[in-house]
C-alpha atoms as a PDB file:
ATOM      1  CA  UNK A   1     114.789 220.527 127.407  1.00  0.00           C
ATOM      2  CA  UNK A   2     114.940 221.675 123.846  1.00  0.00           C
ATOM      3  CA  UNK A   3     116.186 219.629 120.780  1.00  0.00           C
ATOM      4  CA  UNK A   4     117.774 221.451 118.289  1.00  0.00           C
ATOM      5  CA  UNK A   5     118.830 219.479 114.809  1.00  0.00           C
ATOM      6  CA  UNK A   6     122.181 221.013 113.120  1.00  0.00           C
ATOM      7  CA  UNK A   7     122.359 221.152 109.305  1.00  0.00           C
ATOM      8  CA  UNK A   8     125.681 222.841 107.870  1.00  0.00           C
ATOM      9  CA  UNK A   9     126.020 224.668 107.747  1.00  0.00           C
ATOM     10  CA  UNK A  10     124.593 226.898 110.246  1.00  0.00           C
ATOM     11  CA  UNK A  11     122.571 229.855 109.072  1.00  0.00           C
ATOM     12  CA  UNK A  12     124.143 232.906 110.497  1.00  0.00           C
ATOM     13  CA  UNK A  13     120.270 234.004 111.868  1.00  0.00           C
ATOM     14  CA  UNK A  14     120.228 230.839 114.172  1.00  0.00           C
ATOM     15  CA  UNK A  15     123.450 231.530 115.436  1.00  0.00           C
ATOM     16  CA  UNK A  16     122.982 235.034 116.322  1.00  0.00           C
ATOM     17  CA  UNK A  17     119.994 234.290 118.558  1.00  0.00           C
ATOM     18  CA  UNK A  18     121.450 231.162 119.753  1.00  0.00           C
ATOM     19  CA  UNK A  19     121.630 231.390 123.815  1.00  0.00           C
ATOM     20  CA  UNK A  20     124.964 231.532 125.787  1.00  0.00           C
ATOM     21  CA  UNK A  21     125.953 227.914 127.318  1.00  0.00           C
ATOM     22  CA  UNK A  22     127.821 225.793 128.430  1.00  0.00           C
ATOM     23  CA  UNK A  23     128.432 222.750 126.005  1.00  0.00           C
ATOM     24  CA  UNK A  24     129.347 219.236 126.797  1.00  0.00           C
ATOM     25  CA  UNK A  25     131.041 217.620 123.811  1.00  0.00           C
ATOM     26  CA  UNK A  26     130.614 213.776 122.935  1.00  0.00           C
ATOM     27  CA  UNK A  27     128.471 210.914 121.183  1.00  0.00           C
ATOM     28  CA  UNK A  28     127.248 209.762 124.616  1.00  0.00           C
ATOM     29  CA  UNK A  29     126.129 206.175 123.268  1.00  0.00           C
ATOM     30  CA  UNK A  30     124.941 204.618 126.590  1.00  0.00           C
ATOM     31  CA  UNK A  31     125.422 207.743 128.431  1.00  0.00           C
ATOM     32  CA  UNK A  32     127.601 205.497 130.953  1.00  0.00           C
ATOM     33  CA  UNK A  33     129.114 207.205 134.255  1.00  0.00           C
ATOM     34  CA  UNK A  34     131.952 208.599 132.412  1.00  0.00           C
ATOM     35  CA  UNK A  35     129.453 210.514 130.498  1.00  0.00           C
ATOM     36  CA  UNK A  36     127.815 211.773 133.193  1.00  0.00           C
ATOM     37  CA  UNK A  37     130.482 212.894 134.859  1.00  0.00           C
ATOM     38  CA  UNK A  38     131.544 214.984 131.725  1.00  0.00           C
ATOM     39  CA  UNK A  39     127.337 216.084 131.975  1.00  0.00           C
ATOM     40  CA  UNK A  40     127.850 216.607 136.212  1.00  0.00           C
ATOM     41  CA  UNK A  41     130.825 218.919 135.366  1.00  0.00           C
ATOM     42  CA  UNK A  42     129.720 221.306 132.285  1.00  0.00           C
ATOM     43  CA  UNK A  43     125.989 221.610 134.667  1.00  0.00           C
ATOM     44  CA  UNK A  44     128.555 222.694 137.701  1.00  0.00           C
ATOM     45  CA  UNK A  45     129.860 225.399 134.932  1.00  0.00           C
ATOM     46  CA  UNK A  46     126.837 226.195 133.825  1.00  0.00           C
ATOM     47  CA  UNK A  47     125.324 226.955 137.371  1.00  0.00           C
ATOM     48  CA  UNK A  48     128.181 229.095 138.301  1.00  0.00           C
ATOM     49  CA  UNK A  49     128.203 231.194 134.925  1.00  0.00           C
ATOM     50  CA  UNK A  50     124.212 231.322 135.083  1.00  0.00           C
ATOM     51  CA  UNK A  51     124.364 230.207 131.269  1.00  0.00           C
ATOM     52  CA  UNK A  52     122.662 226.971 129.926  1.00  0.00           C
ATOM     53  CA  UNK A  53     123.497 223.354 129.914  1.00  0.00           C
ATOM     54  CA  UNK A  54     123.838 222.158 126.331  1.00  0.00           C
ATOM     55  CA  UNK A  55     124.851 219.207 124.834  1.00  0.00           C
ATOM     56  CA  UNK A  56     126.392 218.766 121.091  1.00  0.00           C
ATOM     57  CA  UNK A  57     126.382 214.883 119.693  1.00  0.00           C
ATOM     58  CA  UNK A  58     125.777 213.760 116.190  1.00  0.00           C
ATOM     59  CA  UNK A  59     123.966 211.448 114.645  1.00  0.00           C
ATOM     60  CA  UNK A  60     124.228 208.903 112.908  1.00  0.00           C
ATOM     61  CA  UNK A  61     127.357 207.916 114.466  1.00  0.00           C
ATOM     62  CA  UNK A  62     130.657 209.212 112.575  1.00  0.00           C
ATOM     63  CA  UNK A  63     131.617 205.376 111.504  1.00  0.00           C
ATOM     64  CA  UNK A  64     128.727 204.884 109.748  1.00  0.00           C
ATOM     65  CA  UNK A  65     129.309 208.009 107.350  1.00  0.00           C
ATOM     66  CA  UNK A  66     133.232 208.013 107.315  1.00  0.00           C
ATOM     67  CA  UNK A  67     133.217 203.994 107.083  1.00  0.00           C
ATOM     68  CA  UNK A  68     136.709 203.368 108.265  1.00  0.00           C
ATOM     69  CA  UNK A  69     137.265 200.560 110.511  1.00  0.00           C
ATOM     70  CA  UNK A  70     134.449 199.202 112.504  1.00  0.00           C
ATOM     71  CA  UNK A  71     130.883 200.657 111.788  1.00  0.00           C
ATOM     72  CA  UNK A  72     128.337 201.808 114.148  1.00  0.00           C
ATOM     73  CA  UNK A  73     124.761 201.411 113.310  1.00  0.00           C
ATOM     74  CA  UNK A  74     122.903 200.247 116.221  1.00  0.00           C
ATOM     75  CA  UNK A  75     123.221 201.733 119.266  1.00  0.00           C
ATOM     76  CA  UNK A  76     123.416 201.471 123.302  1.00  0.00           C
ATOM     77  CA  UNK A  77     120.474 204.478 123.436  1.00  0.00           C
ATOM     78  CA  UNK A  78     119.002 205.166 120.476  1.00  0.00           C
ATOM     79  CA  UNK A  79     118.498 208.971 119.782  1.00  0.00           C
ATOM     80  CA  UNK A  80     114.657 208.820 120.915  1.00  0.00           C
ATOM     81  CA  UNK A  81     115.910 207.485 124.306  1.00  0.00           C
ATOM     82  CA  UNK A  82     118.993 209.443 124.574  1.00  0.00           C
ATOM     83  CA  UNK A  83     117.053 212.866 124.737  1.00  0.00           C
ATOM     84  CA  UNK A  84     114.530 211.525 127.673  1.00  0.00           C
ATOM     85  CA  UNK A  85     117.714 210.319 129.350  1.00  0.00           C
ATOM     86  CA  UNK A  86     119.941 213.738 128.858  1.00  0.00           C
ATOM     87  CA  UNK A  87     116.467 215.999 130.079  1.00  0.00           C
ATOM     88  CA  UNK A  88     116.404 213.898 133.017  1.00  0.00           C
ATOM     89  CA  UNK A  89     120.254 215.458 133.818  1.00  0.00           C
ATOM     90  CA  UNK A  90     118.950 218.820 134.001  1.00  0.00           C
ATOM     91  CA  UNK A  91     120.623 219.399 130.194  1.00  0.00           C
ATOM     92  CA  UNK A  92     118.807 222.160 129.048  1.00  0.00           C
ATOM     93  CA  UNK A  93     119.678 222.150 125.010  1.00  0.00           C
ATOM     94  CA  UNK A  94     120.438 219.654 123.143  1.00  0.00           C
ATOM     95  CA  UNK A  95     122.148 220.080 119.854  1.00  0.00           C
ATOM     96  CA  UNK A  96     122.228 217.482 117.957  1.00  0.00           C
ATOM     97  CA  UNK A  97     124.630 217.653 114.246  1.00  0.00           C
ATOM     98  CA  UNK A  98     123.020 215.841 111.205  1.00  0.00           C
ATOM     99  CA  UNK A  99     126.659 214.155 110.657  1.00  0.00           C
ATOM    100  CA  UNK A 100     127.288 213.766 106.748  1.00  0.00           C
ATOM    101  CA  UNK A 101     129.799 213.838 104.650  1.00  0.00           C
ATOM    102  CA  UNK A 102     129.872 217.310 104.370  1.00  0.00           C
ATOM    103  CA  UNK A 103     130.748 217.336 108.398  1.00  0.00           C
ATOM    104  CA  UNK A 104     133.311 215.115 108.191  1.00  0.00           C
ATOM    105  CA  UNK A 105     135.284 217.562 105.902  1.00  0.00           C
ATOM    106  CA  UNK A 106     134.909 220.663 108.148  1.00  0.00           C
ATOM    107  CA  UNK A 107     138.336 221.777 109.403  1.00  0.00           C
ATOM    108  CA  UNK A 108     138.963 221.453 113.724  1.00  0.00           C
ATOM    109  CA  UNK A 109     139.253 225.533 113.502  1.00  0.00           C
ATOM    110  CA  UNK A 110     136.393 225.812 111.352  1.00  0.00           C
ATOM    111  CA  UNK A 111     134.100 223.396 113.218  1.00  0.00           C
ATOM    112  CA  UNK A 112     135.328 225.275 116.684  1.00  0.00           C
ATOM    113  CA  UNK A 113     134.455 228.533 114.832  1.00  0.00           C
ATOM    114  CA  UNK A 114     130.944 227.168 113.931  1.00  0.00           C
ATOM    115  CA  UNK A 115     130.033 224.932 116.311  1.00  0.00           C
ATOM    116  CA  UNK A 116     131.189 226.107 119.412  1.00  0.00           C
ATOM    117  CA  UNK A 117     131.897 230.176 119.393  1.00  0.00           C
ATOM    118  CA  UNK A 118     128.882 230.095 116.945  1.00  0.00           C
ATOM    119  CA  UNK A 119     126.535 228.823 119.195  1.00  0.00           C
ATOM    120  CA  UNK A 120     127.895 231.030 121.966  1.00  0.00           C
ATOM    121  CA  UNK A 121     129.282 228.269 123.978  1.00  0.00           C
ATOM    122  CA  UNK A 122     131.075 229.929 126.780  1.00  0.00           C
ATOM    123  CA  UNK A 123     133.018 227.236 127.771  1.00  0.00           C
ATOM    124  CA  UNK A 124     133.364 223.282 126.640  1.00  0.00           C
ATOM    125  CA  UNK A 125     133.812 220.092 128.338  1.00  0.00           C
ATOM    126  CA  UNK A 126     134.750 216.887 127.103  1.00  0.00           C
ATOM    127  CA  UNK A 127     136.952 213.929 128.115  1.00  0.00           C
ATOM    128  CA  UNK A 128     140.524 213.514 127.716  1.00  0.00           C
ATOM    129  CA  UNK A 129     139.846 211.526 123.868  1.00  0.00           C
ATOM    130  CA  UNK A 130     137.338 213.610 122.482  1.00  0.00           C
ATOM    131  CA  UNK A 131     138.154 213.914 118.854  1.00  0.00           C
ATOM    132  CA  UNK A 132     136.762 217.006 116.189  1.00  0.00           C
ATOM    133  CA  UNK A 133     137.144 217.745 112.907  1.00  0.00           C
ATOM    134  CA  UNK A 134     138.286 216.506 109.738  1.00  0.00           C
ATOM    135  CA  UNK A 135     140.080 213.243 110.134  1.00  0.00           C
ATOM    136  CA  UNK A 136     140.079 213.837 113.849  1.00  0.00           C
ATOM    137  CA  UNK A 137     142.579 216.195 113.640  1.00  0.00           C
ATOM    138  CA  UNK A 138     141.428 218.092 116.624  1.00  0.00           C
ATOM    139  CA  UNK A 139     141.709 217.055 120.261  1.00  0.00           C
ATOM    140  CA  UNK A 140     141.442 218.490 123.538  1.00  0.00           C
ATOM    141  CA  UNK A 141     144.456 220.098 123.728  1.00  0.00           C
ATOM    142  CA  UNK A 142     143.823 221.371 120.215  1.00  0.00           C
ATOM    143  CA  UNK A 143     140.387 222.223 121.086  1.00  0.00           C
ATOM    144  CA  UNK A 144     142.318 225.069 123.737  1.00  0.00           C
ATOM    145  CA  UNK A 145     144.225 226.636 121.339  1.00  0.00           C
ATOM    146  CA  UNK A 146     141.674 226.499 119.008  1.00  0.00           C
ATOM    147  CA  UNK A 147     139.568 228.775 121.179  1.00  0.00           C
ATOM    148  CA  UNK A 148     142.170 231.632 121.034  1.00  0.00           C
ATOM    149  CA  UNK A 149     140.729 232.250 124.638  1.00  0.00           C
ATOM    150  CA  UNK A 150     137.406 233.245 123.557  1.00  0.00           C
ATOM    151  CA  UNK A 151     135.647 230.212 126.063  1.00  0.00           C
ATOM    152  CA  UNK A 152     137.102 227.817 128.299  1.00  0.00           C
ATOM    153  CA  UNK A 153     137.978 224.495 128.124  1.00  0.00           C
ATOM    154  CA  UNK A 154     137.617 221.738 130.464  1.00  0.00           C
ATOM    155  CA  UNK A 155     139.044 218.460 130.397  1.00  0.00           C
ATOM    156  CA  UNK A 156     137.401 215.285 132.193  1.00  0.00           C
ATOM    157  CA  UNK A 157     140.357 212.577 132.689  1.00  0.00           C
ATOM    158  CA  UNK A 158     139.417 209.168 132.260  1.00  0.00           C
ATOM    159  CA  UNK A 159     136.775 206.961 134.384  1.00  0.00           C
ATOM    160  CA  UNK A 160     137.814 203.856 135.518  1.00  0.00           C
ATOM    161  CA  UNK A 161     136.315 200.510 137.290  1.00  0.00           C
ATOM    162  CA  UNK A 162     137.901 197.791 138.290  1.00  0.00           C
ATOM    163  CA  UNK A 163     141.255 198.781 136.023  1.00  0.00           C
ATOM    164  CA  UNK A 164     139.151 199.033 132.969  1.00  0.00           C
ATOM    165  CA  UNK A 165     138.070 202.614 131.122  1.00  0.00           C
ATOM    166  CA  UNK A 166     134.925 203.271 131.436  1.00  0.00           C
ATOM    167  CA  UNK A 167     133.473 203.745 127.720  1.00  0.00           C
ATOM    168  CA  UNK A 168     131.037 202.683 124.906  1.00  0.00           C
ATOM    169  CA  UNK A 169     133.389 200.541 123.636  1.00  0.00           C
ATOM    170  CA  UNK A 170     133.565 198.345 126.553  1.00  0.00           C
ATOM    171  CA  UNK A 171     130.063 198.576 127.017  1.00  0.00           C
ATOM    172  CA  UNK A 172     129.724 196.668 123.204  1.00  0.00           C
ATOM    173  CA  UNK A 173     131.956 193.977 124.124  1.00  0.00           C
ATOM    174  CA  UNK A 174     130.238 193.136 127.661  1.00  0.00           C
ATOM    175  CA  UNK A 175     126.972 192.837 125.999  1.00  0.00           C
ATOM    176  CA  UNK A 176     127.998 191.134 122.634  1.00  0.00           C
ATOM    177  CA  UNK A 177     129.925 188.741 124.498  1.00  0.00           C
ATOM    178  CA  UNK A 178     126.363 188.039 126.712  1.00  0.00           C
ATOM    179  CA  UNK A 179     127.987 189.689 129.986  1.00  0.00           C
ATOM    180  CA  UNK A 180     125.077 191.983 130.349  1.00  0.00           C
ATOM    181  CA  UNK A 181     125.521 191.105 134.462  1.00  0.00           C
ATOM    182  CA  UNK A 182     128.566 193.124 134.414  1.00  0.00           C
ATOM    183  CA  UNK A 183     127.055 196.235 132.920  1.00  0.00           C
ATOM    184  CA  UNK A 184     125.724 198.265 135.894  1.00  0.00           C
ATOM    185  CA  UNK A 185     129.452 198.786 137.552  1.00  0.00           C
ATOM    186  CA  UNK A 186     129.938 201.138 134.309  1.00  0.00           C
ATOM    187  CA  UNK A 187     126.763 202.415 133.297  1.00  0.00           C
ATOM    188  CA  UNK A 188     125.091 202.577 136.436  1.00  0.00           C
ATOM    189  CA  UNK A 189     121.897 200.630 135.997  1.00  0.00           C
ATOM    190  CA  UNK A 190     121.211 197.663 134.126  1.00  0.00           C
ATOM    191  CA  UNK A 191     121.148 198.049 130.417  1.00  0.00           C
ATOM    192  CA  UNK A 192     117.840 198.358 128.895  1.00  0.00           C
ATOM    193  CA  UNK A 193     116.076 198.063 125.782  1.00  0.00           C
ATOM    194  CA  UNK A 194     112.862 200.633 125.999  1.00  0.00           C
ATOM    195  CA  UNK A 195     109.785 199.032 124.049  1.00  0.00           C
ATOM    196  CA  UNK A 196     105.828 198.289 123.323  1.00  0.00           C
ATOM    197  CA  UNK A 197     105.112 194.796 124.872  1.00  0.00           C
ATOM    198  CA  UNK A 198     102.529 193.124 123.244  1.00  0.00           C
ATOM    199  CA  UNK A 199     100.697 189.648 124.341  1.00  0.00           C
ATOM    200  CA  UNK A 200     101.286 186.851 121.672  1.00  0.00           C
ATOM    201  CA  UNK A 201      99.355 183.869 123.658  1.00  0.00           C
ATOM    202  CA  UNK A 202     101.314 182.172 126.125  1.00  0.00           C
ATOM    203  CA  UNK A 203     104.246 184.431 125.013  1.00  0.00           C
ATOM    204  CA  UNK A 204     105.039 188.299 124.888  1.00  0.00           C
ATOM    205  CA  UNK A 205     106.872 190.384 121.917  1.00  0.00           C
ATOM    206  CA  UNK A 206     108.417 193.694 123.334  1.00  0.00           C
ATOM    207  CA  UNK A 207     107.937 196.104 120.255  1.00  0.00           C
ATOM    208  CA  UNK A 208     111.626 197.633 120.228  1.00  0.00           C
ATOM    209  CA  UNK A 209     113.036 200.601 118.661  1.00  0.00           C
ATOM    210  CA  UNK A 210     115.364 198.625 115.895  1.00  0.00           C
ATOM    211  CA  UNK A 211     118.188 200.838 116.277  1.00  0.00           C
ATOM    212  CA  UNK A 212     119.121 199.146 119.834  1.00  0.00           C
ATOM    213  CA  UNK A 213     122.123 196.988 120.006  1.00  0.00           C
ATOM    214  CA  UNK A 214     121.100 193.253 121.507  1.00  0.00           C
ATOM    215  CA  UNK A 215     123.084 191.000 123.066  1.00  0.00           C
ATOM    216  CA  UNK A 216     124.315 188.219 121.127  1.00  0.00           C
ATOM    217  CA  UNK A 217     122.128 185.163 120.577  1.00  0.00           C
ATOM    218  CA  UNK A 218     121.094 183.644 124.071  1.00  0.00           C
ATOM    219  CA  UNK A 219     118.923 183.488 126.622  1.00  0.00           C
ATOM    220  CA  UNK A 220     118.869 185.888 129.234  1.00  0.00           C
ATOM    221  CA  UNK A 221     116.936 186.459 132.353  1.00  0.00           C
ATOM    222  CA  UNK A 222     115.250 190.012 132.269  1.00  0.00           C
ATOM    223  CA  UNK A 223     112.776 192.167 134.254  1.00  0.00           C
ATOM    224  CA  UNK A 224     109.885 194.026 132.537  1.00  0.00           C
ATOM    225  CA  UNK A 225     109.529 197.580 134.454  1.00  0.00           C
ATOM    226  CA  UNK A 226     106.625 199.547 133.949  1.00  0.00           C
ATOM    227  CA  UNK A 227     106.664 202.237 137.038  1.00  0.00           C
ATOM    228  CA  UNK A 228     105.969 199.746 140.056  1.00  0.00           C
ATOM    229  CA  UNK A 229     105.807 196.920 138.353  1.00  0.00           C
ATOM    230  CA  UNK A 230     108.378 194.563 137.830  1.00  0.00           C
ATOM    231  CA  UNK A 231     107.656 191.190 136.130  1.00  0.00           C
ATOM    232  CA  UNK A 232     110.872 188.073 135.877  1.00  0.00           C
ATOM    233  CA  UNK A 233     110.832 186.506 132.204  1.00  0.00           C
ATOM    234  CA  UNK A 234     113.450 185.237 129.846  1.00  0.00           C
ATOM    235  CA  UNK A 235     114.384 186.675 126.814  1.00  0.00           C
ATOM    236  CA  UNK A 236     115.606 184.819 123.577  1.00  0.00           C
ATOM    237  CA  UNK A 237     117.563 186.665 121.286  1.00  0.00           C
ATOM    238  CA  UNK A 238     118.264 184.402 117.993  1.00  0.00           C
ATOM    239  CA  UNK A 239     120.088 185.864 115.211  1.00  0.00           C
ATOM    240  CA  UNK A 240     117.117 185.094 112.948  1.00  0.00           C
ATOM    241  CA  UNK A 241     114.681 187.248 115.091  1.00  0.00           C
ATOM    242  CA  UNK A 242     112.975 190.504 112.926  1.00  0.00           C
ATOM    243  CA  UNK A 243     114.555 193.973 113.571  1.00  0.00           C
ATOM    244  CA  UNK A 244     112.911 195.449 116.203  1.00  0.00           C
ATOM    245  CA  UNK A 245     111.004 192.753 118.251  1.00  0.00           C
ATOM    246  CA  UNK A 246     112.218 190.851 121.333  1.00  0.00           C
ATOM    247  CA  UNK A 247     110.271 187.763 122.267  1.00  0.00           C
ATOM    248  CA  UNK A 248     109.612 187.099 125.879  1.00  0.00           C
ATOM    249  CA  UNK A 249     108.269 184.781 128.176  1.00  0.00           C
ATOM    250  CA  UNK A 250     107.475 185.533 131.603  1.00  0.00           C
ATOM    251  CA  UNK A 251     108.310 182.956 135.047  1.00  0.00           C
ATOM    252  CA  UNK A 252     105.087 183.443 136.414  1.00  0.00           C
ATOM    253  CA  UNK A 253     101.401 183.559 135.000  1.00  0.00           C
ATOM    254  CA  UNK A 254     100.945 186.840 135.382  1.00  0.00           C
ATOM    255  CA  UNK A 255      98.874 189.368 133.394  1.00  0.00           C
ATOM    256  CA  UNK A 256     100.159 192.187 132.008  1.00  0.00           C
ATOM    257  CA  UNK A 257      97.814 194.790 129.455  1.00  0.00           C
ATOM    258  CA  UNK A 258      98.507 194.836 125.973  1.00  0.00           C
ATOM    259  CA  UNK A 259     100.793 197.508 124.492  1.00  0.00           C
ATOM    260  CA  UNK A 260     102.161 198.309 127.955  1.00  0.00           C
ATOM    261  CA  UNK A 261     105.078 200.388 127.789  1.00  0.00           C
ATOM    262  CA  UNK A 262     108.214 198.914 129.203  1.00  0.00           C
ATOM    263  CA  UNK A 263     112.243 198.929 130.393  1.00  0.00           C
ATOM    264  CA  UNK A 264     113.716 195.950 129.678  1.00  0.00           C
ATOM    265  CA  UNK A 265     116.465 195.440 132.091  1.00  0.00           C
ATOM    266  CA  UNK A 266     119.119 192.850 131.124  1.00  0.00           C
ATOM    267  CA  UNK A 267     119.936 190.927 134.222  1.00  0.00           C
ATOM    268  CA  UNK A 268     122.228 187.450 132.951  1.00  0.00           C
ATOM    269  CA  UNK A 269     123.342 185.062 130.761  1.00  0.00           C
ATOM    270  CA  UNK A 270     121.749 182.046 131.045  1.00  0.00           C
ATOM    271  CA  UNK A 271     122.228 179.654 128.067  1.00  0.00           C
ATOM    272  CA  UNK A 272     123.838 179.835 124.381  1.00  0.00           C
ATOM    273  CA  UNK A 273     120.757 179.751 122.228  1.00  0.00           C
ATOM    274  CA  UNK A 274     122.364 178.539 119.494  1.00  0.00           C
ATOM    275  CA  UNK A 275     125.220 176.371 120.421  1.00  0.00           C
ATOM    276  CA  UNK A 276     127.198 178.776 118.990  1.00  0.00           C
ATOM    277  CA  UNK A 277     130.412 176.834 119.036  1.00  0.00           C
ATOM    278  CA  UNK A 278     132.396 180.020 120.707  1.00  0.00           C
ATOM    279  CA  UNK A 279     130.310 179.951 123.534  1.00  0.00           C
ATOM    280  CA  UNK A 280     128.862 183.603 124.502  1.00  0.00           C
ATOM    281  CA  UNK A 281     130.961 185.144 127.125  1.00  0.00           C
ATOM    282  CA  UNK A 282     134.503 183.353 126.360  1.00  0.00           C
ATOM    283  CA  UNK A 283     135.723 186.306 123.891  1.00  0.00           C
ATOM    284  CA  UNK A 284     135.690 188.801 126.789  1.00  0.00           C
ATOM    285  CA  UNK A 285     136.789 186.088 129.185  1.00  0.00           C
ATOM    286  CA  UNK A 286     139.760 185.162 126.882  1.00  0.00           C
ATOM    287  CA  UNK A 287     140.650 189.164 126.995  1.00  0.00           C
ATOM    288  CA  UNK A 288     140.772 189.823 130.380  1.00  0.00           C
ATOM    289  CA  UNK A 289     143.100 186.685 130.686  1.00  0.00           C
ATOM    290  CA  UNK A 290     145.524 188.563 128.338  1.00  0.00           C
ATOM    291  CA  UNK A 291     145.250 191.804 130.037  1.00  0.00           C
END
């Protein structure tokens, strides 16, 4: 897979030897199974037109430039991890759009004209929210006639479990609520944090990239996954732990090499670290109650 950063604006050189594709639209924090089925159906597209798979996201996330309403500045896979993940769905370019202020002004018709029929995207998939352009004036039915039938446009309908929409957003509150046992019936695995684990005496400090959103203080049971090997610890995740580092202990004396590369999967909540007089887990509770 190639990775290909996006400054605006695009020089007219790149564009012209840019290679016909088709281009799955999104952020794709977590890249959860309503992501990949917007991924499965642009590669299904792709196949049948013989063109390539690409992928357009941005980073950092819009909310952290535009700054209305709630922020985004950690996230569910950081960049580094999203590109291992996205090669490992056959994607075969991945654009990614150095999102500034600048961005946030382009028109929908302009960013289509840029973006999209710039790059010679052939035709574009996205799910039923996805939102372009300035102030998010641009949506998927937008996005058609915006095209003036020069590509195609493909709509993925929403992805539901268990009555609930499958997206980021839900993701955050499982996991900042401590239900990180829930995760896998949206993403599809366990969530993980990717990291460096180091060996601190009788404890071990997973080396983190500090862009990952953690659950909220707690202790949780976790595996450590290094190819065959899979090690039981608990992880404690206080509020006053450095960016970056996760401290771990494991169940079992058992010895694992210094700076060995790991997934840390999430399994449960086991305890409020910190008394936290909201106990973890009753916010989301409380919600579904309502629903």
């Amino acid at each position: 897979m190639k990775t290909i950063n996006l400054n605006h604006p695009i020089s007219n050189t790149f564009k012209e030897n840019s290679e016909p594709c088709v281009m799955a639209l999104g952020f794709f924090d977590g890249i959860h199974l309503g992501h990949r089925q917007i991924i499965k159906t642009a590669k299904s597209l792709a196949d049948e037109k013989n063109v390539q798979l690409a992928v357009m996201t941005f980073f950092p996330h819009p909310s952290s430039v535009i700054k209305k309403g709630e922020q985004i500045t950690t996230y569910l896979t950081p960049l580094a991890v999203k590109e291992k993940m996205f090669a490992k769905l056959g994607v075969d370019l991945l654009y990614v759009v150095d999102f500034n202020t600048e961005v946030a002004k382009i028109p929908h018709d302009a960013f289509v004209d840029e973006y999209l029929f710039g790059l010679k995207c052939r035709h574009a998939v996205a799910g039923f929210d996805y939102k372009y352009g300035f102030k998010g004036k641009g949506d998927m039915a937008q996005l058609n006639v915006d095209a003036v039938g020069r590509f195609g446009v493909t709509i993925v309908e929403k992805q539901e479990k268990h009555n609930k929409k499958i997206s980021s957003t839900l993701l955050r509150d499982l996991i900042s609520s401590g239900k990180v046992e829930d995760i896998p019936d949206y993403l599809g695995q366990r969530y993980e944090c990717r990291g460096i684990l180091h060996n601190k005496g009788k404890h071990h400090v997973l080396y983190i990239d500090p862009d990952y959103f953690l659950p909220c203080p707690g202790a949780y049971e976790v595996s450590l996954v290094n190819g065959s090997l899979v090690t039981k610890g608990v992880c404690e995740v206080s509020s006053s732990d450095r960016p970056g580092e996760l401290n771990v202990r494991l169940f079992h004396d058992q010895s694992i090499a210094n700076e060995t590369p790991i997934h840390l999967h999430w399994e449960s909540f086991i305890a409020d670290y910190e008394m936290d007089p909201l106990h973890a887990q009753s916010r989301f509770d409380d919600m579904e109650v309502n629903m």
